[in-house]
Protein backbone atom coordinates (compact mmCIF):
# COMPACT_ATOMS: atom_id res chain seq x y z
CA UNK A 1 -40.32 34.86 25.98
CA UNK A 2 -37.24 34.06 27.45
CA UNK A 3 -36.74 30.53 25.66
CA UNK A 4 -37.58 32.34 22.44
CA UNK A 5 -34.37 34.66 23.23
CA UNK A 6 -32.13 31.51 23.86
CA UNK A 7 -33.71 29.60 21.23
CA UNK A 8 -32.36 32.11 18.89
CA UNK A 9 -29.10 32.85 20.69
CA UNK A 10 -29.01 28.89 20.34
CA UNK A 11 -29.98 29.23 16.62
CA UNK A 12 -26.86 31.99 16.04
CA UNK A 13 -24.47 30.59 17.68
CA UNK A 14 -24.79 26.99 15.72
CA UNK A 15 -24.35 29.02 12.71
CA UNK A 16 -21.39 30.70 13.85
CA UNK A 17 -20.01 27.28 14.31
CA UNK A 18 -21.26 25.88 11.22
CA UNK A 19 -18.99 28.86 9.91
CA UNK A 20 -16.11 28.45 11.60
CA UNK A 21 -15.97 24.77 11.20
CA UNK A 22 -16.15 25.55 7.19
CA UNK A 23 -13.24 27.50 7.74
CA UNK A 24 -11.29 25.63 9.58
CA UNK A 25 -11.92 22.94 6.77
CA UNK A 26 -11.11 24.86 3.82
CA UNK A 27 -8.08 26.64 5.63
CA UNK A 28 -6.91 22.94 6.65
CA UNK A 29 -7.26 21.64 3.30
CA UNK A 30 -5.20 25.05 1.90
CA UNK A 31 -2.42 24.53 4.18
CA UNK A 32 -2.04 21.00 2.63
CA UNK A 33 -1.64 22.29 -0.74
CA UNK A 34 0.98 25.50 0.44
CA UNK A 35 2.88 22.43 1.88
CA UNK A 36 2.75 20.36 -1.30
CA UNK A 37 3.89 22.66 -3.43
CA UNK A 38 6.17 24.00 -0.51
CA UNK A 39 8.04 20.74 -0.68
CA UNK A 40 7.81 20.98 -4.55
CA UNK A 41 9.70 24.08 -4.81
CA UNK A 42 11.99 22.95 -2.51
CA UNK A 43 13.31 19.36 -4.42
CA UNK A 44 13.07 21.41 -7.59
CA UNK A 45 15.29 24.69 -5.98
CA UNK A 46 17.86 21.68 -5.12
CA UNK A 47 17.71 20.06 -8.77
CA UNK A 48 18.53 23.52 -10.20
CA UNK A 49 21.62 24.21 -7.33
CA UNK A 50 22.54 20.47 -8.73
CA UNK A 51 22.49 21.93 -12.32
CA UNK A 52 24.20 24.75 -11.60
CA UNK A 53 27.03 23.30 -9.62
CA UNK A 54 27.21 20.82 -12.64
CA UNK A 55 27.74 24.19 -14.98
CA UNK A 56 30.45 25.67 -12.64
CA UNK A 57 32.58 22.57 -12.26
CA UNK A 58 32.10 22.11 -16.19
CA UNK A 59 33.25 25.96 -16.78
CA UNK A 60 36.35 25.16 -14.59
CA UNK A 61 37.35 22.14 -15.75
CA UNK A 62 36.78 24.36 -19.85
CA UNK A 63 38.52 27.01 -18.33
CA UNK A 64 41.61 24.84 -17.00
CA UNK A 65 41.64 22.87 -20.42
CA UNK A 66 41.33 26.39 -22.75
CA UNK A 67 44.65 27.30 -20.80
CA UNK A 68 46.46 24.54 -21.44
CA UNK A 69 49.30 25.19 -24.30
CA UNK A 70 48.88 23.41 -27.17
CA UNK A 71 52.50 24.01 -27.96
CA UNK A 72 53.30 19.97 -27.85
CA UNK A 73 50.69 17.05 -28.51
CA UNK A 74 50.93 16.30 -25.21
CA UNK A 75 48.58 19.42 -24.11
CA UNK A 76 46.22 18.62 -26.93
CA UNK A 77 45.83 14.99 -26.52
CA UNK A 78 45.08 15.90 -22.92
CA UNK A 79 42.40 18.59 -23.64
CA UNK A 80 40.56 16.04 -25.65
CA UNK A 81 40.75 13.53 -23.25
CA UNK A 82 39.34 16.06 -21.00
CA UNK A 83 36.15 16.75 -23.44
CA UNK A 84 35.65 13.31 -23.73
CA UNK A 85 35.63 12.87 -20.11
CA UNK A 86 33.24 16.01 -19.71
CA UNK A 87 31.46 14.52 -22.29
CA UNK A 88 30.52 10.95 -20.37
CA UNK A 89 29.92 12.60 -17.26
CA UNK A 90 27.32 14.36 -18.89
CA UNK A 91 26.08 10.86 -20.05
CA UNK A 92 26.29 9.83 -16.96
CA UNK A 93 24.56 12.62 -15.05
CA UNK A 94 21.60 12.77 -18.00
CA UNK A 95 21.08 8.85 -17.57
CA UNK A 96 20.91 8.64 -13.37
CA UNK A 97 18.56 11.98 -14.27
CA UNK A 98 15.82 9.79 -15.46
């Protein structure tokens, strides 16, 4: 009688195991892919900062040219100097984008 008892204590208990140890697999293999994508998120959060610093410099550098005075040639050869300069850094930052 008695090894009937442990027999199925014995019985229960290896499928509480057989449980758990599913568990722990699938909540193993979960946390892998939260961490992928974690690090995912992450690189692409720092290409948009990137972007968006690139935007606020290229504002600035707009802004500083649009109040230039175009009251001489001087002023106007420098704003398109300026563009054209914008203009290859762009190039430049499309190009190492790749």
């Amino acid at each position: 009688m008695e090894q009937e008892l442990l027999k199925t204590q014995f019985t229960a208990l290896e499928r509480k195991l057989t449980v758990l140890v599913n568990e722990h697999k699938r909540l193993k293999e979960e946390m892998r892919q939260l961490k992928t994508e974690n690090q995912e998120l992450r690189q692409l959060l720092q290409s948009r900062e990137e972007q968006l610093e690139h935007f606020r410099n290229q504002a600035k550098i707009a802004k500083l040219v649009d109040n230039l005075r175009s009251e001489d040639g001087s002023a106007s050869e420098l704003k398109k100097k300026v563009d054209d300069y914008i203009r290859e850094i762009d190039r430049c930052i499309a190009y190492l984008s790749r």
